[in-house]
Protein backbone atom coordinates (compact mmCIF):
# COMPACT_ATOMS: atom_id res chain seq x y z
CA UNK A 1 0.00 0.00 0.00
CA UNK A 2 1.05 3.10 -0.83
CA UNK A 3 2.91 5.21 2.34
CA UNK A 4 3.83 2.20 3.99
CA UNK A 5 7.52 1.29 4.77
CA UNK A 6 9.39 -1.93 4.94
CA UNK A 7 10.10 -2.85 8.75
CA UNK A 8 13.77 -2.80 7.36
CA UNK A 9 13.51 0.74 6.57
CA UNK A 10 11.62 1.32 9.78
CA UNK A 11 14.91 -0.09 11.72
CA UNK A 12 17.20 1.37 9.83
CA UNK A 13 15.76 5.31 10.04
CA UNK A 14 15.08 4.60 13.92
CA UNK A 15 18.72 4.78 14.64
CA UNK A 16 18.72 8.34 13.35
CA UNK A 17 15.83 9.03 16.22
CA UNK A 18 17.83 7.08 18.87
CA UNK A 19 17.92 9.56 22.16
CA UNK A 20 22.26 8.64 22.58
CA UNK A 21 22.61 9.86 19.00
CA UNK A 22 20.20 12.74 18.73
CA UNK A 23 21.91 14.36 22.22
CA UNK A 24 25.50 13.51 20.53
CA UNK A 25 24.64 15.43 17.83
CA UNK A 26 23.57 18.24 19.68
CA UNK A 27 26.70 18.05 21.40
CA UNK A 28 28.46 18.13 18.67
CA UNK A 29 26.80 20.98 16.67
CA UNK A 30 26.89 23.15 20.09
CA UNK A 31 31.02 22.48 20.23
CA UNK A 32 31.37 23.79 16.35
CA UNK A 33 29.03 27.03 16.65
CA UNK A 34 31.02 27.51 19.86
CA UNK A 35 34.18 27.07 17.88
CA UNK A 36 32.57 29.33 14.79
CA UNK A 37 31.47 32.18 17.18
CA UNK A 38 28.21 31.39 17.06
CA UNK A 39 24.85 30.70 19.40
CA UNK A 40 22.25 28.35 18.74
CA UNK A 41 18.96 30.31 19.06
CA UNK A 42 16.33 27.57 19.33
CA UNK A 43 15.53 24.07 19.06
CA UNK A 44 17.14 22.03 16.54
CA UNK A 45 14.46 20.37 14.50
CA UNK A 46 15.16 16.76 12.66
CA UNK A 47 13.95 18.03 9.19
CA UNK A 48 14.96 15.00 7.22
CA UNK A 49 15.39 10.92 7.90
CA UNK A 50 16.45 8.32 5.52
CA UNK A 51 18.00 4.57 5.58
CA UNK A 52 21.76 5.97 4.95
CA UNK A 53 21.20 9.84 6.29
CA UNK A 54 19.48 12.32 8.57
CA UNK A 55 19.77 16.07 8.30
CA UNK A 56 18.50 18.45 11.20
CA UNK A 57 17.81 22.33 11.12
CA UNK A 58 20.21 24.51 13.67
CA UNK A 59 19.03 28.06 14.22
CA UNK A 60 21.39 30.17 14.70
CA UNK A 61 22.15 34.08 15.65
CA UNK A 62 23.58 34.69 12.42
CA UNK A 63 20.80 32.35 10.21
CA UNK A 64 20.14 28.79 10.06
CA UNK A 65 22.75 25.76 9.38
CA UNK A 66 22.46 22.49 8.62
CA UNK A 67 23.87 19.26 10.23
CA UNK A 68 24.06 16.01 8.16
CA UNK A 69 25.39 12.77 8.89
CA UNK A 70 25.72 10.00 7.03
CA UNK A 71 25.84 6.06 7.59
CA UNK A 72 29.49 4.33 6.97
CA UNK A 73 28.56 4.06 3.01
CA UNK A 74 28.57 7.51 3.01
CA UNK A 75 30.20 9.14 5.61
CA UNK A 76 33.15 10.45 3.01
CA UNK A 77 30.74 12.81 1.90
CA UNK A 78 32.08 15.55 4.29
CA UNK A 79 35.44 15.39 3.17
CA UNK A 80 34.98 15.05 -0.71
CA UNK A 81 32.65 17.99 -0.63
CA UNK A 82 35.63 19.94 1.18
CA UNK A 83 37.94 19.08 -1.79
CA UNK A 84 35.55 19.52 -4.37
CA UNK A 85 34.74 22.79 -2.98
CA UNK A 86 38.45 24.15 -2.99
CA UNK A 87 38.32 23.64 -6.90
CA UNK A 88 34.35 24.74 -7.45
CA UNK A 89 34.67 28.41 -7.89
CA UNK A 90 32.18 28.90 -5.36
CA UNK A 91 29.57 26.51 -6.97
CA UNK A 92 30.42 23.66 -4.23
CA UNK A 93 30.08 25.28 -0.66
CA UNK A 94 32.41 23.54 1.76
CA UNK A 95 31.27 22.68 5.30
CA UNK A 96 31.23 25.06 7.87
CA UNK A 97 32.75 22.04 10.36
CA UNK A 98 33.19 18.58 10.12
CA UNK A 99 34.12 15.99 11.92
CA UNK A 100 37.12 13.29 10.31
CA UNK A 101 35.92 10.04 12.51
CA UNK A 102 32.24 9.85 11.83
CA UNK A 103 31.51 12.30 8.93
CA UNK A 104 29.07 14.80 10.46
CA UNK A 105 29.21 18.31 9.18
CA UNK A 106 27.79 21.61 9.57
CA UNK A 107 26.95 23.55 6.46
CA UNK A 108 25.85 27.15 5.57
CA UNK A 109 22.15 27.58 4.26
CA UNK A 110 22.21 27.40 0.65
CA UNK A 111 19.26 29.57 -0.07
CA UNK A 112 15.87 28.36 -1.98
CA UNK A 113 16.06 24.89 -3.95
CA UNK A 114 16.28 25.03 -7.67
CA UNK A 115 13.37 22.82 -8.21
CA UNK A 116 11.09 25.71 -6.24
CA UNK A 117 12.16 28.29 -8.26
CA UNK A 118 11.72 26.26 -11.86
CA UNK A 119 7.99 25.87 -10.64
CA UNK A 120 7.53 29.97 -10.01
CA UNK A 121 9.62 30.96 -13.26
CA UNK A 122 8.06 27.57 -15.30
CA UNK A 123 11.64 27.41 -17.40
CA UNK A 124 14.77 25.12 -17.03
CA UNK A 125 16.80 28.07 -18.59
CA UNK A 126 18.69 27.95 -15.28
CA UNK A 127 20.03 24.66 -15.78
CA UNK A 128 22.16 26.22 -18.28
CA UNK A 129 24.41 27.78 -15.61
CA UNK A 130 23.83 25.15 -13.73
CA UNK A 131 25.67 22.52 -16.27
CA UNK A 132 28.35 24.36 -17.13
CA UNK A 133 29.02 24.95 -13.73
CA UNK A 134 29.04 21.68 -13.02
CA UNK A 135 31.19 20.15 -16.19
CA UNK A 136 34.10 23.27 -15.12
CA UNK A 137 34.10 21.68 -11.30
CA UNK A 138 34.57 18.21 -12.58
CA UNK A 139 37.55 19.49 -15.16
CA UNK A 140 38.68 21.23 -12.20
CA UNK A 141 38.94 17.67 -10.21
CA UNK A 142 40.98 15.63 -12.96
CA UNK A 143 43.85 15.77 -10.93
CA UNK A 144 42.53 14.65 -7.84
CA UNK A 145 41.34 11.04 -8.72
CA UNK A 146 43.85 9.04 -6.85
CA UNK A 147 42.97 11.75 -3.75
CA UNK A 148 39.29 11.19 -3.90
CA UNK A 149 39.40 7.79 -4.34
CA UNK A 150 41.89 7.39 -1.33
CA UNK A 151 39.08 9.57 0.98
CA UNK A 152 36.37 6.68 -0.22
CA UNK A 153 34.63 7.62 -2.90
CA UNK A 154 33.15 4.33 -4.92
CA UNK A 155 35.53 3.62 -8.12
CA UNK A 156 33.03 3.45 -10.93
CA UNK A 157 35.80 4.01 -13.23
CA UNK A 158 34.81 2.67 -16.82
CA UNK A 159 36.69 -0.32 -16.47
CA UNK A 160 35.03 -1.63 -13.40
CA UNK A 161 31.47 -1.36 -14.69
CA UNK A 162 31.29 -4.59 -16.74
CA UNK A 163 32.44 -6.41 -13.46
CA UNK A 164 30.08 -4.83 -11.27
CA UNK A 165 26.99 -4.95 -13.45
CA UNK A 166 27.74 -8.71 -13.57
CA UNK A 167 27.56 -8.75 -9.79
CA UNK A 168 24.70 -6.83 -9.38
CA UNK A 169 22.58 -8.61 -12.34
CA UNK A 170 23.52 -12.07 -10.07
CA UNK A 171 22.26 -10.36 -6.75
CA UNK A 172 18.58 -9.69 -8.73
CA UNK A 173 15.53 -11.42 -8.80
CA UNK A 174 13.49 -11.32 -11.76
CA UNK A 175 15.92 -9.67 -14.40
CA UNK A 176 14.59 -8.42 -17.41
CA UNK A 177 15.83 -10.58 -20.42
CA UNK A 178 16.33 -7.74 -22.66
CA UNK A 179 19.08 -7.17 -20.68
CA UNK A 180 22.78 -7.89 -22.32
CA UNK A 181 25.68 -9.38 -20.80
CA UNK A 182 28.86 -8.16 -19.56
CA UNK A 183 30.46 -7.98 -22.48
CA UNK A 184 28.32 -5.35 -24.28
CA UNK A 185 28.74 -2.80 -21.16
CA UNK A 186 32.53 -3.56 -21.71
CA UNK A 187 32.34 -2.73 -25.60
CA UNK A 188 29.90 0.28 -24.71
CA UNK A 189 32.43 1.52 -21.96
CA UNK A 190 35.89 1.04 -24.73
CA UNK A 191 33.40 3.26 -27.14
CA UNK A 192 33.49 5.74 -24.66
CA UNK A 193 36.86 5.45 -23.15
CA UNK A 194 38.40 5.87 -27.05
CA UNK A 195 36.88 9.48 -27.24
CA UNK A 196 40.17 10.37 -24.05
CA UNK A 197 38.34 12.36 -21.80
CA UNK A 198 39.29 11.84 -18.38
CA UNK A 199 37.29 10.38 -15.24
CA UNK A 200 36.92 12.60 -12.46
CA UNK A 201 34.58 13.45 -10.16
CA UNK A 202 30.82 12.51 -10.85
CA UNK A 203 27.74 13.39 -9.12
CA UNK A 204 25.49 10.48 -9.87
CA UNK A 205 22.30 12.23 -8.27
CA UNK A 206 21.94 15.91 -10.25
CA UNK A 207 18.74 16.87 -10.14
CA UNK A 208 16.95 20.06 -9.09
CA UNK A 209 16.52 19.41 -6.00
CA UNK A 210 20.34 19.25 -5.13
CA UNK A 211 21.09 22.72 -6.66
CA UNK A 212 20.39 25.57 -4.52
CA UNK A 213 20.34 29.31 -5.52
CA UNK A 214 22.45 31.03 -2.25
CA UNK A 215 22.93 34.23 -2.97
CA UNK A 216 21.80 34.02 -6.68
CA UNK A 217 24.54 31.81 -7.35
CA UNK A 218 23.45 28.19 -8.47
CA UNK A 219 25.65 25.75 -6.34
CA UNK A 220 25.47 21.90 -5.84
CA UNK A 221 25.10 20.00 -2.87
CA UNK A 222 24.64 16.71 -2.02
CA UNK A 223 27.44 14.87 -3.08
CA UNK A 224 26.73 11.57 -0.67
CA UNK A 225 26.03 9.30 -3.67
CA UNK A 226 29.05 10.84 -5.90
CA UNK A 227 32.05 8.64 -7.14
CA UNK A 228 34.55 8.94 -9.55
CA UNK A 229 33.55 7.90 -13.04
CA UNK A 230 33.61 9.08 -16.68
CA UNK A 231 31.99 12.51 -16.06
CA UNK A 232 29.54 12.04 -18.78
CA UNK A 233 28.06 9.42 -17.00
CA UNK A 234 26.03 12.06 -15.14
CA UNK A 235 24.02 13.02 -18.34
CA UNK A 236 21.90 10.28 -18.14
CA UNK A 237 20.01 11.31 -15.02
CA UNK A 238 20.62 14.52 -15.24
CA UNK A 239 19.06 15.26 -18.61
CA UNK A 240 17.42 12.17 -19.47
CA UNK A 241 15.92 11.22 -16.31
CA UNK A 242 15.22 15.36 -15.17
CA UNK A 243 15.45 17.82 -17.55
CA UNK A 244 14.08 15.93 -20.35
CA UNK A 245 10.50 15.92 -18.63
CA UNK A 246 10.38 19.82 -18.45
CA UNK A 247 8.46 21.54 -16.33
CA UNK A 248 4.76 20.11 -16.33
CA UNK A 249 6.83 16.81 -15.85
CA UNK A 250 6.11 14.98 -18.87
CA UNK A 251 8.30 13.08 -20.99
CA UNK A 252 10.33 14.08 -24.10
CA UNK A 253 8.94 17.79 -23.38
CA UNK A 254 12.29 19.56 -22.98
CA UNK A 255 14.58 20.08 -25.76
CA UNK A 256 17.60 18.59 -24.63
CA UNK A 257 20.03 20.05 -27.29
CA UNK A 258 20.68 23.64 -25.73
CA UNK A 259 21.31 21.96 -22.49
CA UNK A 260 23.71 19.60 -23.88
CA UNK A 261 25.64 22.12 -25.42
CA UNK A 262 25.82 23.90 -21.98
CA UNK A 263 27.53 21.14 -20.32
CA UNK A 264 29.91 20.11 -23.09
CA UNK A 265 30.87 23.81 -23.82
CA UNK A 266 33.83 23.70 -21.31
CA UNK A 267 34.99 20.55 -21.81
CA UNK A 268 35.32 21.81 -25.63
CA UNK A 269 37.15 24.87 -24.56
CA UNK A 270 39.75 22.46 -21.80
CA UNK A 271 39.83 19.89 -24.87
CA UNK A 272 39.96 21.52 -27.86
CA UNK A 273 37.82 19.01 -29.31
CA UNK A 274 34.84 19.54 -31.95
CA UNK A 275 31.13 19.74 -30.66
CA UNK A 276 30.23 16.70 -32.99
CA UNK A 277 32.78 14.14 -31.20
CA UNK A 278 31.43 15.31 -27.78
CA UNK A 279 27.63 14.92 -28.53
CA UNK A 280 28.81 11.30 -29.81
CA UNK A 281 30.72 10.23 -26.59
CA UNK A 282 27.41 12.22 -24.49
CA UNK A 283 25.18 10.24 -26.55
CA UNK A 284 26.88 6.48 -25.61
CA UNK A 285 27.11 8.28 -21.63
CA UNK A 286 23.79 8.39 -21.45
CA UNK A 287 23.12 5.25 -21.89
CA UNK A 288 26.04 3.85 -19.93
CA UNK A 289 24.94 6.21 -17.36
CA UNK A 290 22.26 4.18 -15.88
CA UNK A 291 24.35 1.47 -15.55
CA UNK A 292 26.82 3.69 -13.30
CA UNK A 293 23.81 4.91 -11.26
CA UNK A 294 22.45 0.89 -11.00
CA UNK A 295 25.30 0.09 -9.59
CA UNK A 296 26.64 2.60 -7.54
CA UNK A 297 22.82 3.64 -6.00
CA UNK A 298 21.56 -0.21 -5.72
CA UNK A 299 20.12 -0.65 -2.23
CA UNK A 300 19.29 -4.12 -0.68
CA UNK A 301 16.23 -3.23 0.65
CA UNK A 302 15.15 -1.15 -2.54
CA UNK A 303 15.74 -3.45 -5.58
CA UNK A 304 12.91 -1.69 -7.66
CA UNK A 305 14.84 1.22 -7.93
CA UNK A 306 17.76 -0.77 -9.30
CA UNK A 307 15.48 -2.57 -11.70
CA UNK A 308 13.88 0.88 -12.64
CA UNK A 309 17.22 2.54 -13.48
CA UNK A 310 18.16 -0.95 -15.53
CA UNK A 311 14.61 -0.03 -17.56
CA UNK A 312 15.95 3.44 -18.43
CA UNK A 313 19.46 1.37 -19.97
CA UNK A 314 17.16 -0.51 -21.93
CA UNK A 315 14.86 2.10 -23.34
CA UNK A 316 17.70 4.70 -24.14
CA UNK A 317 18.68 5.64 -27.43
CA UNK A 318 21.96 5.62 -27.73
């Protein structure tokens, strides 16, 4: 029925409720305003509760801030955002405070969510910026592969994908048969490994409601499900499975071309390379993308999601 949760989800949110953690966390967040020269003004209020995170609103006297931890899978999210931030330009905000051993951090309010501001304005011209942004901060991370890998973010490097869609089609039940084997995500990742641009950094979750507006600057948060990949790889849900469906959220009602070209822009500038060759290595990405994002967001106690992102593989055009 629709609303109700698996007991396993149940369990694993009611740790985030637990009375030793919630008063740790208060601890905690009182120590870093302390440390930040600031004073809590109020309560802080548990805003948000999932399997693998739980975020909680701290008022403060200068404005609200946000704490977030994560569970082990994801507690490197803290310091990858800190490094991705130091090459963003601004469009990555970097905690306010974090802590090394379990992950929590403290972060600045990022202003009003892109996805409430695409309703009032009823355009995705914004995701323009937004793209371009993005494609310069993961340009600006080429370097830092071995260092982001080392702080635990997942390796979905091109040539561990055939591998590790193998092991996840043998973990499912009820696999669609359309579905090809290994070998065919190994030939689809060598197409897109011969066009030489270099893995980096990759979201894996960009969609409007990770990008917030600040101070009228568009910057991405949210970087728990990230890993390093080909960075084209994030086309697939980012256009196909969000911009694509526009703004009255139906399907195939967004031009995709103009925001293609936003995103691929800088890598033609740092490249040299001719907009043709980059559409054709976007177009095999967004295919292979939903393989990355099977993989890397699969979730034992969520298997339909897995299957649904396998769907979106299958009924791609490449």
């Amino acid at each position: 029925m629709r609303g109700m949760q698996h007991p396993a989800h149940c369990s694993a949110q009611q740790r985030w409720r637990e009375p030793s953690f919630v008063t740790a966390a208060h601890a905690w967040i009182d120590e870093r305003l302390a440390a930040l020269g600031l004073t809590r003004s109020g309560d802080v209020e548990q805003s948000h509760v999932t399997d693998w995170s739980t975020v909680m609103r701290v008022p403060t006297d200068a404005g609200p801030l946000w704490f977030k931890a994560n569970d082990a899978t994801m507690a490197h999210e803290a310091a990858v955002l800190e490094l991705v931030a130091s090459r963003s330009a601004g469009r990555v905000p970097a905690p306010l405070a974090r802590d090394a051993d379990t992950g929590w951090m403290l972060l600045a309010d990022a202003g009003r969510r892109l996805s409430d501001v695409i309703a009032e304005e009823r355009s995705l011209a914004r995701w323009h910026d937004v793209l371009a942004a993005y494609a310069r901060v993961q340009i600006a991370c080429e370097g830092d592969v071995d260092a982001l890998l080392a702080l635990g973010l997942p390796d979905r490097r091109l040539h561990t994908l055939p591998g590790a869609y193998a092991q996840l089609l043998a973990g499912l039940d009820d696999t669609d048969p359309r579905l090809p084997p290994a070998d065919a995500i190994a030939d689809l990742c060598e197409q897109l490994a011969g066009h030489g641009i270099r893995e980096t950094v990759q979201h894996d979750d960009l969609h409007d409601g990770q990008v917030f507006l600040g101070s009228g600057v568009h910057q991405v948060l949210d970087w728990g499900d990230a890993c390093v990949s080909h960075p084209f790889l994030t086309l697939a849900v980012t256009l196909e499975g969000v911009v694509a469906w526009g703004v009255e959220d139906e399907e195939g009602s967004e031009d995709l071309g103009p925001h293609l070209a936003a995103y691929l822009r800088p890598y033609e500038e740092a490249y040299g390379r001719d907009p043709d060759e980059l559409r054709e290595a976007a177009a095999v990405a967004m295919r292979l993308g939903w393989i990355c994002r099977a993989v890397n967001g699969a979730l034992p106690q969520d298997p339909g999601r897995t299957h649904l992102r396998l769907k979106m593989f299958l009924d791609a055009r490449p």
